[in-house]
Protein backbone atom coordinates (compact mmCIF):
# COMPACT_ATOMS: atom_id res chain seq x y z
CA UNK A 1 59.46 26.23 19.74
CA UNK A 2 57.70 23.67 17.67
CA UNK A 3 58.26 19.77 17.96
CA UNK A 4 55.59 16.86 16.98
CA UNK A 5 53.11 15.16 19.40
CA UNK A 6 51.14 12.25 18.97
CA UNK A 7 47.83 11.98 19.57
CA UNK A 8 44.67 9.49 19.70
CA UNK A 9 41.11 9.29 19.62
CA UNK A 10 39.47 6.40 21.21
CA UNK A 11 36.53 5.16 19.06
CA UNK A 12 34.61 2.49 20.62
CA UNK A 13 30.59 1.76 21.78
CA UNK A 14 29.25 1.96 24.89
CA UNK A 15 26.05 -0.56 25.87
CA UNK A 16 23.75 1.72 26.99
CA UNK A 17 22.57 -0.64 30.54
CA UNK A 18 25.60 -1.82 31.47
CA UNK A 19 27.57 0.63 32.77
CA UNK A 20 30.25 -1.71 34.52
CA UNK A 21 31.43 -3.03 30.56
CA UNK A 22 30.90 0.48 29.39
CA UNK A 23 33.66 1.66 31.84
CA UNK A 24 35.72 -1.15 31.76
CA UNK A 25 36.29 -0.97 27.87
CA UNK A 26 36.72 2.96 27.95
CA UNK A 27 39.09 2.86 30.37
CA UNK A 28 40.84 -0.13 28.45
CA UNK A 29 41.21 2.23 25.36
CA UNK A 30 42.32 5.03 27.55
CA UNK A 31 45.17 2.79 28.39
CA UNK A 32 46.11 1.21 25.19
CA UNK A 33 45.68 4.72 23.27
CA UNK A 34 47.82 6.62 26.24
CA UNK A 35 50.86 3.90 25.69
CA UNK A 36 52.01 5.34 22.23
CA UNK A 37 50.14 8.91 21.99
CA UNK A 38 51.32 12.37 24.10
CA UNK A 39 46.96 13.13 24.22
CA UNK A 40 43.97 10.87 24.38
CA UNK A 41 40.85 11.83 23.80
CA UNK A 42 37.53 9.76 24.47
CA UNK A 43 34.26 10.61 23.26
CA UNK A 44 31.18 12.30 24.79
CA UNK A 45 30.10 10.50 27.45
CA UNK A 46 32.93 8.17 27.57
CA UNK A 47 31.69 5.67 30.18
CA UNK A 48 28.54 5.20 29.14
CA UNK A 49 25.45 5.56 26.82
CA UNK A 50 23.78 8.45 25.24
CA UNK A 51 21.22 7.48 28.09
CA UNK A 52 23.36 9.79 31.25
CA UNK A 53 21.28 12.65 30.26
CA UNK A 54 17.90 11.23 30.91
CA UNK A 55 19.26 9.69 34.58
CA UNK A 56 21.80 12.16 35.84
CA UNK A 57 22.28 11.36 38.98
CA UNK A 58 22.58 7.18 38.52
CA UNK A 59 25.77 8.57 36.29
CA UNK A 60 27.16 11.75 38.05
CA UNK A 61 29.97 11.86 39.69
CA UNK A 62 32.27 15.03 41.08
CA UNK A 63 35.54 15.88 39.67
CA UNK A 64 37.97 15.02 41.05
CA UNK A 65 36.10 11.67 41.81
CA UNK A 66 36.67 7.93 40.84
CA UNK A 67 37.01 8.27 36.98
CA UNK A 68 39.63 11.65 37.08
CA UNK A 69 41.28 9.05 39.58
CA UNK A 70 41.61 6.28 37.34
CA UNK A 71 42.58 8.63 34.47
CA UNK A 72 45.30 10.29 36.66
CA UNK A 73 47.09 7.21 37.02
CA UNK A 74 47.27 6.23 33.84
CA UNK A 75 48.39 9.71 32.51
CA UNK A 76 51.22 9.21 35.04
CA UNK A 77 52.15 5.79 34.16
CA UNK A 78 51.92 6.36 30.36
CA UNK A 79 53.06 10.02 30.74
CA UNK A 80 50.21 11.27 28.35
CA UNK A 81 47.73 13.67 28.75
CA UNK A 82 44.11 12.23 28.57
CA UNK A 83 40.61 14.35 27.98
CA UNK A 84 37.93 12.46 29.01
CA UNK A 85 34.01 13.08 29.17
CA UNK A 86 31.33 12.65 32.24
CA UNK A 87 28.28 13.79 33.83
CA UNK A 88 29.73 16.07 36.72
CA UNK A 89 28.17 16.66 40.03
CA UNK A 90 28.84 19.89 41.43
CA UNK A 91 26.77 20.38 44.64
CA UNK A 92 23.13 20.14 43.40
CA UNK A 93 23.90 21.06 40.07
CA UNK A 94 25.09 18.49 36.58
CA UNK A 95 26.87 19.51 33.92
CA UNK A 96 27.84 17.68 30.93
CA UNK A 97 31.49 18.22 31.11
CA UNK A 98 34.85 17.08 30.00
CA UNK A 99 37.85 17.00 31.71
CA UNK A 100 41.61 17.51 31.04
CA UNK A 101 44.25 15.27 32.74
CA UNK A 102 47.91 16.04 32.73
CA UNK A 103 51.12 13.85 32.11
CA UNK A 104 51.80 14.51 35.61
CA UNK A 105 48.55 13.31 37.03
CA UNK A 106 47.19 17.15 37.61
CA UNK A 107 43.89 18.59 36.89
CA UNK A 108 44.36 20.81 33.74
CA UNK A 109 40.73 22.46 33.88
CA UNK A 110 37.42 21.35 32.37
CA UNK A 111 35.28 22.60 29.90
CA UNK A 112 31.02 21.92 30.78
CA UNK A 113 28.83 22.32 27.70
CA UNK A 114 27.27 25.57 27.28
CA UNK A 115 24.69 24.90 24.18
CA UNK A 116 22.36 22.22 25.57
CA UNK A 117 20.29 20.19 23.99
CA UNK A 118 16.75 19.77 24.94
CA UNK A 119 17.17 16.61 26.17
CA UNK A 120 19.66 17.54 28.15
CA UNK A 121 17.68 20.17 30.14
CA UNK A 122 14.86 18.36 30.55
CA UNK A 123 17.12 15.73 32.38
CA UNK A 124 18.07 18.54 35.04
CA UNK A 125 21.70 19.69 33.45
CA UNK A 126 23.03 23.14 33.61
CA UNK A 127 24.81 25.12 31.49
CA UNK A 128 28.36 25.85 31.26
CA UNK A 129 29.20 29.52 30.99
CA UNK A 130 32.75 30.35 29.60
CA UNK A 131 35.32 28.77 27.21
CA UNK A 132 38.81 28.80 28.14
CA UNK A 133 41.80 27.40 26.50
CA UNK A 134 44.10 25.62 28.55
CA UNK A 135 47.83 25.58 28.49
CA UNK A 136 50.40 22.55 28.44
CA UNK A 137 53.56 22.06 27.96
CA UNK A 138 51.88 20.43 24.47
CA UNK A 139 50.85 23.50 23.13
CA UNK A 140 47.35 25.60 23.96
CA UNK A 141 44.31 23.54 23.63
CA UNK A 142 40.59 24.14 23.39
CA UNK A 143 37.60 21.98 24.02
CA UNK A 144 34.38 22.29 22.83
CA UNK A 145 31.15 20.32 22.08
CA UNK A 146 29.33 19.77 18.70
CA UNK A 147 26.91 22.30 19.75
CA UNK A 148 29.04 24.95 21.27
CA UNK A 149 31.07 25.12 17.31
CA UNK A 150 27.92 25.90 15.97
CA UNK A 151 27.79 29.56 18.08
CA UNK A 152 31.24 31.32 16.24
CA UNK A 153 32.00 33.40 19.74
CA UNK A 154 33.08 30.59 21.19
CA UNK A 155 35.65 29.48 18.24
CA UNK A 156 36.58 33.04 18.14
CA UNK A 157 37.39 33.43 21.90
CA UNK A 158 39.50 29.97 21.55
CA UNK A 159 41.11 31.74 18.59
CA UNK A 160 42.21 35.02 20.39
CA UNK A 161 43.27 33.23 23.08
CA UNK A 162 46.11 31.68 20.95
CA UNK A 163 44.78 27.76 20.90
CA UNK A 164 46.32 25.48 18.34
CA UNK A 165 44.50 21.94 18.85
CA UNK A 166 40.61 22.18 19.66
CA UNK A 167 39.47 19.00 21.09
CA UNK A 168 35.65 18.27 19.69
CA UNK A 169 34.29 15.34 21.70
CA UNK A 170 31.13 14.19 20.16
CA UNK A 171 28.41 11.58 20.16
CA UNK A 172 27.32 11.82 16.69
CA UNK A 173 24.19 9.97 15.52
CA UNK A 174 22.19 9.42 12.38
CA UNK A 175 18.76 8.29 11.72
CA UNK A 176 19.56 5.16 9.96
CA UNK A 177 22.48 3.06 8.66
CA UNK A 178 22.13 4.45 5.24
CA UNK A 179 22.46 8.00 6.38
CA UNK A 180 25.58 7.53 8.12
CA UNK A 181 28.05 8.75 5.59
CA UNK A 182 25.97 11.67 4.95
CA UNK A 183 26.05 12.43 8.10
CA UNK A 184 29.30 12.08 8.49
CA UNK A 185 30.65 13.82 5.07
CA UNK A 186 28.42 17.18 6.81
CA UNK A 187 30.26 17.17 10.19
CA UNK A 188 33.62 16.41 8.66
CA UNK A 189 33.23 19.94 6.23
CA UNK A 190 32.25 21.61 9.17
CA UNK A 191 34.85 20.52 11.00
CA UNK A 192 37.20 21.04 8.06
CA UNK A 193 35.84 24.83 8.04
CA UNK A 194 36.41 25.15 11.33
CA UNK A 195 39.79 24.03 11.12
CA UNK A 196 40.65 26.49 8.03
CA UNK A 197 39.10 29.59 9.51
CA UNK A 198 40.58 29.69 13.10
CA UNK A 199 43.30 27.41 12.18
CA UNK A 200 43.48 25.12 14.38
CA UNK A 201 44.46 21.28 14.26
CA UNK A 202 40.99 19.55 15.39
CA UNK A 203 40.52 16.29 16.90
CA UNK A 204 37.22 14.78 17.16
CA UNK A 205 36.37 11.86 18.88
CA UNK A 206 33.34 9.71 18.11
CA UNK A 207 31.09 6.18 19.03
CA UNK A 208 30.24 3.75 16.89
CA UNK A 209 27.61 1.25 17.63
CA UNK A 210 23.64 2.02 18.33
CA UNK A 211 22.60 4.30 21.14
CA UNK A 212 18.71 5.11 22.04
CA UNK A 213 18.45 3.46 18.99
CA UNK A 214 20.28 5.82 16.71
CA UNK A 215 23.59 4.62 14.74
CA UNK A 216 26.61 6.15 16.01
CA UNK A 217 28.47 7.43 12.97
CA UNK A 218 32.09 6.71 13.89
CA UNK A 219 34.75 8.58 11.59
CA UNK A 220 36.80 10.10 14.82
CA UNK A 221 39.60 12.26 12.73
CA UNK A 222 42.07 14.77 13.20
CA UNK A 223 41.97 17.98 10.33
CA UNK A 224 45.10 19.99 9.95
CA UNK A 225 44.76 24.33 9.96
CA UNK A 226 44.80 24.00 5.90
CA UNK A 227 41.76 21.55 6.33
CA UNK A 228 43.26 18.50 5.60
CA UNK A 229 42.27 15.14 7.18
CA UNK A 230 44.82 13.79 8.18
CA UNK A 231 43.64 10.91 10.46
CA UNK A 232 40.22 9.48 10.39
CA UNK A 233 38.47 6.55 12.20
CA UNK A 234 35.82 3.90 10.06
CA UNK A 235 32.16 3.93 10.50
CA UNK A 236 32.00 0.94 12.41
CA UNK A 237 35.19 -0.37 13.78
CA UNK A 238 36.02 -0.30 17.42
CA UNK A 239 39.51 1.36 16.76
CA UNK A 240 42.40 3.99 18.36
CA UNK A 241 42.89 7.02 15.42
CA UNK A 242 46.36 7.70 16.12
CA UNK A 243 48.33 10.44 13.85
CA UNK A 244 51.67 13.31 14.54
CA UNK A 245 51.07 16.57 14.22
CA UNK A 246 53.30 19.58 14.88
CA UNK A 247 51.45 22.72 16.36
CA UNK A 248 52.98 25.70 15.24
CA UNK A 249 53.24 28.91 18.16
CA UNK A 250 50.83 31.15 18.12
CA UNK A 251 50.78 34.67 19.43
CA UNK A 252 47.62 36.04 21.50
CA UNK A 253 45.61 37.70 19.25
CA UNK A 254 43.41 40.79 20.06
C-alpha cells in the first residue's frame, strides 16, 4: 500500500568556532521542519562546521549520546522521523556517520561513510563497511554520502534491497561564488541519474554559507524516480525544502 509523506530538508550554515550556535540553530530547524514533515533530514555534519574532521574528538560523541537524545524527543513530540549527521565515537574509533531516528523515539540504524576523503583520514576517521537500507513504516530508505554514490555497488545493493527514498546528506562546496551554480547544476544531474537508474525518490540535504573558506552551494532538493526535481532549496537562503511524495512498493530484487 501506497499513501503520501511529507518530507524536509533543513538548509542552513553552521559557524565553523562556535559550536554552541551551530547546535542551537540545527536543532531549531530540526524542530520547525519535524512540525509539518513525516522525515527530516539535516545535512552533513549537522551541528557544526566542515572543521569536525580535522578535530574529532572536540566533536565526537557516541550514539546514542546527547544529540540522538535531543532528536528522540522531538521525533516523539512531532511524530516525525529525523536523519541527522555527527562525528560518532565508538570506543577508540570515529566515524563520520548519520543516524536515523524514529517517530517513536527508537534508533532506526545508522549508516558511517565508507568512501573517505583524505581529509578525513588524516583526521583519524574510519571507514564504514556495509550499506543497509532500513525499514519504516514510511517505506524502505537508504542513506548514503556524496562519495559513497560515486562507487555504483553501493546504489545497486540499496536497489536490490527494495529502497524507495535514498537520503544523500551532503556538504557541498565550490571554489568560489561564481562557481556555485556550476557546481550545483553537476551534482543535481548526478543526482537526477541516480534517481532515474535505481529509481528511487532522492533527498539531498545541503549548507549554505562559507566553510574552511569554501562557499557552501545550497540547492537541498528532492528528485522523483523519472528524474524530476521536484523540490529544491536556493543557493543562499537559510530555508526548510519541504515537498509530498508517494513511494510506490517495491519488491526485493535479486
Amino acid at each position: 500500500m501506497s499513501f503520501p509523506i511529507h518530507i524536509a530538508a533543513a538548509q542552513y550554515s553552521t559557524e565553523v568556532d562556535n559550536r554552541a550556535v551551530c547546535r542551537d540553530r540545527a536543532i531549531h530547524l530540526m524542530d520547525q521542519a519535524a512540525h509539518t514533515s513525516d522525515l527530516v533530514v539535516l545535512p552533513e555534519h549537522s551541528f557544526a562546521g566542515c572543521c569536525a574532521n580535522s578535530d574529532v574528538q572536540r566533536y565526537a560523541e557516541p550514539v546514542p549520546g546527547p544529540t540522538s537524545t535531543v532528536a528522540e524527543q522531538i521525533a516523539v513530540d512531532r511524530n516525525a522521523y529525523i536523519c541527522y549527521c555527527t562525528i560518532e565515537r565508538d570506543g577508540d574509533k570515529y566515524y563520520n556517520t548519520a543516524v536515523l531516528i524514529s517517530s517513536d523515539g527508537h534508533l532506526v540504524g545508522r549508516y558511517r561513510k565508507i568512501a573517505l576523503t583524505h581529509d578525513e583520514i588524516d583526521a583519524g576517521l574510519s571507514a564504514g563497511s556495509h550499506v543497509e537500507a532500513f525499514h519504516t513504516h514510511l517505506g524502505t530508505i537508504g542513506i548514503l554520502s556524496r562519495e559513497d554514490i560515486h562507487d555504483h555497488e553501493n546504489l545497486h545493493a540499496l536497489h536490490v534491497a527494495g529502497a524507495q527514498l535514498l537520503i544523500v546528506p551532503c556538504l557541498i562546496s565550490a571554489d568560489s561564488l561564481e562557481s556555485i551554480e556550476l557546481v550545483a547544476d553537476s551534482w543535481q544531474k548526478e543526482l537526477t541519474m541516480v534517481a532515474k537508474r535505481d529509481q528511487f525518490h532522492v533527498l539531498s540535504a545541503n549548507k549554505i554559507g562559507v566553510e574552511c573558506d569554501h562557499p557552501m552551494i545550497g540547492h537541498s532538493m528532492v528528485i522523483d524516480p523519472d528524474g524530476n526535481i521536484v523540490a529544491m532549496g536556493s543557493e543562499n537562503i537559510e530555508e526548510i525544502v519541504r515537498t509530498k511524495i508517494t513511494l510506490q512498493p517495491r519488491g526485493i530484487h535479486g
